[in-house]
N, C-alpha and C. Protein backbone atom coordinates (compact mmCIF):
# COMPACT_ATOMS: atom_id res chain seq x y z
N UNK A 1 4.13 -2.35 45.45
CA UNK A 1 4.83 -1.50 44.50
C UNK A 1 6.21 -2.09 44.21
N UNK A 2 6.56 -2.17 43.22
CA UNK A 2 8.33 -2.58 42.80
C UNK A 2 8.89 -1.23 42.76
N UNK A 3 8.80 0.14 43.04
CA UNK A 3 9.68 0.76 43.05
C UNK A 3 10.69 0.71 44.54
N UNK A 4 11.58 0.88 44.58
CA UNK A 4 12.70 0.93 45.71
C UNK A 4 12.21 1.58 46.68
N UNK A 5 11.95 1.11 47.88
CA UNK A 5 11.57 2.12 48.99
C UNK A 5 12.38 3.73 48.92
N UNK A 6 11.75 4.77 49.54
CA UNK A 6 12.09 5.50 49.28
C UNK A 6 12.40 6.44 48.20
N UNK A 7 12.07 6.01 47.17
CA UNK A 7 12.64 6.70 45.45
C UNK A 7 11.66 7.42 45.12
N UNK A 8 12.38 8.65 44.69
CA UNK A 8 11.47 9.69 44.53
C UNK A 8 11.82 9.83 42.85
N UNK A 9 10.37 10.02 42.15
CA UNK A 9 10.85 10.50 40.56
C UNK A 9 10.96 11.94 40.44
N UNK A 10 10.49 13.11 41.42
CA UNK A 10 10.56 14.28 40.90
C UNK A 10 12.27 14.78 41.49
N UNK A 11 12.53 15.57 40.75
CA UNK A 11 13.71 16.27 40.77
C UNK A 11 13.59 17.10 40.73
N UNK A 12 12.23 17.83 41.35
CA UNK A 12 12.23 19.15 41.76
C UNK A 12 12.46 20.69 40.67
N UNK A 13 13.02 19.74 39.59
CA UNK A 13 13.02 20.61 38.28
C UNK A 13 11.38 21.43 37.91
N UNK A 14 11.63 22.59 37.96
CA UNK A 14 9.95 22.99 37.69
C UNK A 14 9.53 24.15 36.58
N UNK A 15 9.41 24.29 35.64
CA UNK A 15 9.29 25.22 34.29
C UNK A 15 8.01 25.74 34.27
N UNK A 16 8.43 27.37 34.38
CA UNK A 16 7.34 28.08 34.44
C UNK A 16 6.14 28.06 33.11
N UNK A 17 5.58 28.30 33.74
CA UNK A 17 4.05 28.27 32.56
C UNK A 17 4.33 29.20 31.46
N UNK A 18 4.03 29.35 30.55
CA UNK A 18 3.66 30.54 29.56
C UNK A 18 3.05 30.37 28.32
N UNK A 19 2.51 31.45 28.58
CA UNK A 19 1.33 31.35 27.27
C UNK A 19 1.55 32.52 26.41
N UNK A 20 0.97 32.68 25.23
CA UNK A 20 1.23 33.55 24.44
C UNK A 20 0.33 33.74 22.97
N UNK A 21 -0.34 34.15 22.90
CA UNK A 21 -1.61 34.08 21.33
C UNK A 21 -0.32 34.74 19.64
N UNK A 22 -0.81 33.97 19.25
CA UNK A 22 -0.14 33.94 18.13
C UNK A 22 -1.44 34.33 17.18
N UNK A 23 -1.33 35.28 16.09
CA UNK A 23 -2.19 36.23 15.10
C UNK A 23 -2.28 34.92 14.38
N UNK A 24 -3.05 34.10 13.73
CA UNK A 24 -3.16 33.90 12.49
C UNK A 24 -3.05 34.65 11.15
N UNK A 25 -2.52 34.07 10.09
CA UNK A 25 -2.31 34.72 9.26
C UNK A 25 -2.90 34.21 8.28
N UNK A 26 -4.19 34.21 8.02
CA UNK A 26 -4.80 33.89 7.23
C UNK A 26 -4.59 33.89 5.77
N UNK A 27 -3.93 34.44 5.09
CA UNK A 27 -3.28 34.54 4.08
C UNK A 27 -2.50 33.15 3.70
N UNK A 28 -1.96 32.59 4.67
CA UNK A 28 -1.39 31.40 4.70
C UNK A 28 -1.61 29.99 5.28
N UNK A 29 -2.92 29.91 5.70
CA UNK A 29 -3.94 28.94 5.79
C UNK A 29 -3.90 28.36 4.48
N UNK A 30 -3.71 27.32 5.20
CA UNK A 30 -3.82 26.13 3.53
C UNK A 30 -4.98 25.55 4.02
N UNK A 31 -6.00 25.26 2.96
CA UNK A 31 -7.53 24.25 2.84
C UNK A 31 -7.17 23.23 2.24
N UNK A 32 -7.07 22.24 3.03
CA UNK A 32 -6.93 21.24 2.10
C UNK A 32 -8.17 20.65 1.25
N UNK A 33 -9.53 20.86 1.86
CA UNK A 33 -10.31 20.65 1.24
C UNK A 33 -10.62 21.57 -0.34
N UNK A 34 -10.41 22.42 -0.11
CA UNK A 34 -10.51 23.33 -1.44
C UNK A 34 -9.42 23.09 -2.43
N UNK A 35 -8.01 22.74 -1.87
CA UNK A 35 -7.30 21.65 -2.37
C UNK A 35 -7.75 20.75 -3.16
N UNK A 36 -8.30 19.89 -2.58
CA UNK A 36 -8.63 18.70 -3.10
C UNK A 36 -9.69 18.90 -4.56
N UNK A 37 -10.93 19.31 -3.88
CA UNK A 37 -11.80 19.85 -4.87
C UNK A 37 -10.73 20.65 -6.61
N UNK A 38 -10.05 21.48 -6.16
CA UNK A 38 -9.20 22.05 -7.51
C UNK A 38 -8.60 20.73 -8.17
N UNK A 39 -7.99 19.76 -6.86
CA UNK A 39 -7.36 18.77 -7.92
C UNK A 39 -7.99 18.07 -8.82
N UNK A 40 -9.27 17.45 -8.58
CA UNK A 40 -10.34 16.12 -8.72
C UNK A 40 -10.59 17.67 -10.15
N UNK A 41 -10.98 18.79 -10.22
CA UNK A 41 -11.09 19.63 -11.40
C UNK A 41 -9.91 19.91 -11.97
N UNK A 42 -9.06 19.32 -11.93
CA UNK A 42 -7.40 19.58 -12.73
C UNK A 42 -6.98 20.43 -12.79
N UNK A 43 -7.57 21.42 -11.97
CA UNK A 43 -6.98 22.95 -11.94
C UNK A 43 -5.49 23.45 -10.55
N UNK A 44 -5.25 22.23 -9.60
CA UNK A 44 -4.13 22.34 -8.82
C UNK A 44 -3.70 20.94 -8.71
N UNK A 45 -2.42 20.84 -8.50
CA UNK A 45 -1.45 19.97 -7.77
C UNK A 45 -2.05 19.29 -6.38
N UNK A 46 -1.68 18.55 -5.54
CA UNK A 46 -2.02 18.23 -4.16
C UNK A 46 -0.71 18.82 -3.83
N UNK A 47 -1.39 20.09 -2.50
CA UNK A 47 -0.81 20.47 -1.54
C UNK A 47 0.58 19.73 -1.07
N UNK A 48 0.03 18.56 -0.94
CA UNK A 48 0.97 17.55 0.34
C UNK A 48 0.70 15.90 -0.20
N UNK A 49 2.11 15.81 -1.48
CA UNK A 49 2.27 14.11 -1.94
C UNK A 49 1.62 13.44 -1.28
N UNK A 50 0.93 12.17 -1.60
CA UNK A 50 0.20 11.22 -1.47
C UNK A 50 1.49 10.49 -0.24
N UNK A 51 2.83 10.41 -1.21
CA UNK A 51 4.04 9.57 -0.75
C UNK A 51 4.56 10.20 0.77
N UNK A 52 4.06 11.73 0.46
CA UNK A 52 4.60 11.97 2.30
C UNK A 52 3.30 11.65 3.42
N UNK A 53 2.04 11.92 2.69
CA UNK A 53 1.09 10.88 3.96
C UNK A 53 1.40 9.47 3.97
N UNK A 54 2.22 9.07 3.13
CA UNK A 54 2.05 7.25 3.21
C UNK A 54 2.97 7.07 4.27
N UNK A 55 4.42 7.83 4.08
CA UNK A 55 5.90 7.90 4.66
C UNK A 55 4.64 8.15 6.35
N UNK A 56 4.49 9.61 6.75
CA UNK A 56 3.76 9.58 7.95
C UNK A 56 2.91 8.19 8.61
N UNK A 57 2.28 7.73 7.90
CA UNK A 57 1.07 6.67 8.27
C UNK A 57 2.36 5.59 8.97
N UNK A 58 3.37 5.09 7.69
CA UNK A 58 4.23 4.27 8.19
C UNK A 58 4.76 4.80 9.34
N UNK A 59 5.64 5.78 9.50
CA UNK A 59 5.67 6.13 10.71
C UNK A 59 5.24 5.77 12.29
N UNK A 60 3.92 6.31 12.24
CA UNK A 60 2.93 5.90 13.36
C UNK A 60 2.90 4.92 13.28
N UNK A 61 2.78 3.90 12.50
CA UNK A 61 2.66 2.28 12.65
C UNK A 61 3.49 1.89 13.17
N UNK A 62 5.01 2.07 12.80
CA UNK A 62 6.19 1.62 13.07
C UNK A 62 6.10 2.21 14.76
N UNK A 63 5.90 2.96 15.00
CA UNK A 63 5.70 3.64 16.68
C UNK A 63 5.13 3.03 17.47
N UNK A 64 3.46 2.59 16.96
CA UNK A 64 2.55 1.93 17.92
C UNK A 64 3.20 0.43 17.88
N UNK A 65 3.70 0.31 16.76
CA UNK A 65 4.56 -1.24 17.01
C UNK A 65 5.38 -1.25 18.26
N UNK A 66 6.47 -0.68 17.68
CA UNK A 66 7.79 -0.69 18.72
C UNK A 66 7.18 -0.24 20.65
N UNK A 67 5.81 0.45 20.72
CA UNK A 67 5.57 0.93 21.81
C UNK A 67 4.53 -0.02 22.28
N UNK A 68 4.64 -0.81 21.73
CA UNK A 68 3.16 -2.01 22.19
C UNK A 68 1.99 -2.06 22.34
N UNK A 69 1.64 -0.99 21.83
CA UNK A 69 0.30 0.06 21.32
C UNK A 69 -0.98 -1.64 20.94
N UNK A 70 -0.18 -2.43 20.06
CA UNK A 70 -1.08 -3.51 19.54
C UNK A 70 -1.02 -4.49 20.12
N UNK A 71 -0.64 -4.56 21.93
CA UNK A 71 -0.68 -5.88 22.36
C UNK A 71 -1.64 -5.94 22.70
């Protein structure tokens, strides 16, 4: 092992559990598939720019780069 004899990583710091159910609100469920379908019929907009999934995708790339994900 290369860690230092003796070295401990926990710090004993310990955060209680909690859980909690949250209602859906169905009213505000977005489909993106039904989305899509309205657009391809010219009857809606896309939900969510093409340019902010591209911005995301780059993102993650730029991540798995810098984290060595592709060595």
């Amino acid at each position: 092992s290369l860690a230092v004899e003796g070295r401990t990583y926990d710090n004993q710091d310990r955060i209680p559990w909690q859980e909690k159910t949250i209602p859906l609100d169905k009213s505000k469920a977005l489909n993106l598939y039904d989305n899509l379908v309205a657009v391809i019929y010219g009857k809606e907009k896309l939900r969510i720019p093409l340019e902010d999934v591209r911005e995301q995708i780059r993102l993650i790339n730029e991540a798995k780069k810098i984290s060595g994900f592709y060595q």
